[in-house]
Protein backbone atom coordinates (compact mmCIF):
# COMPACT_ATOMS: atom_id res chain seq x y z
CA UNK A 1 -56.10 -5.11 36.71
CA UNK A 2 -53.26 -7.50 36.14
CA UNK A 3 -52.74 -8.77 32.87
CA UNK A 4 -51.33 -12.27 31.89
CA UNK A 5 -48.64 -12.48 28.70
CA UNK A 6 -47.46 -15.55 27.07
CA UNK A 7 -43.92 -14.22 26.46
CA UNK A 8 -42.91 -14.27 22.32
CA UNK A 9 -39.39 -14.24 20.36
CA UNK A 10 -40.15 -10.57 19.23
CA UNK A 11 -37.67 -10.90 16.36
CA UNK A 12 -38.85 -13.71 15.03
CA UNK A 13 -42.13 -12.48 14.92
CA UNK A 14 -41.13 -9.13 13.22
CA UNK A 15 -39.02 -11.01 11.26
CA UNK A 16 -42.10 -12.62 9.96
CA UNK A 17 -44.03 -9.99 9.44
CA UNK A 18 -41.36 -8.44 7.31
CA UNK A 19 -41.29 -11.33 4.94
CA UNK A 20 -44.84 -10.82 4.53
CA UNK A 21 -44.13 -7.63 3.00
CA UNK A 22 -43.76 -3.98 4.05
CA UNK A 23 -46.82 -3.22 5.99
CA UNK A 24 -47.91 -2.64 8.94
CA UNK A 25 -48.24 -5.24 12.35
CA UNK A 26 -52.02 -4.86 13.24
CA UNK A 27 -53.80 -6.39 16.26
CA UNK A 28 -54.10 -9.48 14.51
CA UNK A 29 -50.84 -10.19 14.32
CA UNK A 30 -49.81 -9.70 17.86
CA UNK A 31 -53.17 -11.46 18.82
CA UNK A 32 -51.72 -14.72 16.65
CA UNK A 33 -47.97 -14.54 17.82
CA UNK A 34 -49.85 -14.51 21.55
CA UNK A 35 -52.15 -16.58 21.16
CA UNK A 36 -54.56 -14.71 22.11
CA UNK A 37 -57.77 -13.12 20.87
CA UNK A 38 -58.29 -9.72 19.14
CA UNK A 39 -60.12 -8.48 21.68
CA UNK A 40 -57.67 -9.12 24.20
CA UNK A 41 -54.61 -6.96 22.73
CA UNK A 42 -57.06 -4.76 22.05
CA UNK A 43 -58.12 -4.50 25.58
CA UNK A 44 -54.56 -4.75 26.73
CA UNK A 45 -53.53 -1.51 24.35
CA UNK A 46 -56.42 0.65 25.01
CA UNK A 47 -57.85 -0.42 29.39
């Protein structure tokens, strides 16, 4: 399987997500900063 990323400014998105308050970073979050859907990062994180 090969798997396509649109590359991200990690920091900035953590840096985000910390402003938002101390909490976790769920799928939804990484599927926004992406661009991508839910389902993708989850198919990404578990095959």
């Amino acid at each position: 399987m090969i798997v396509f990323i649109k590359p991200i400014k990690i920091y900035r998105f953590l840096e985000r997500s910390y402003q938002m308050g101390e909490r976790r970073v769920t799928m939804a979050d990484v599927a926004s900063a992406a661009g991508v859907g839910i389902a993708t990062v989850d198919r990404v994180l578990n095959g």
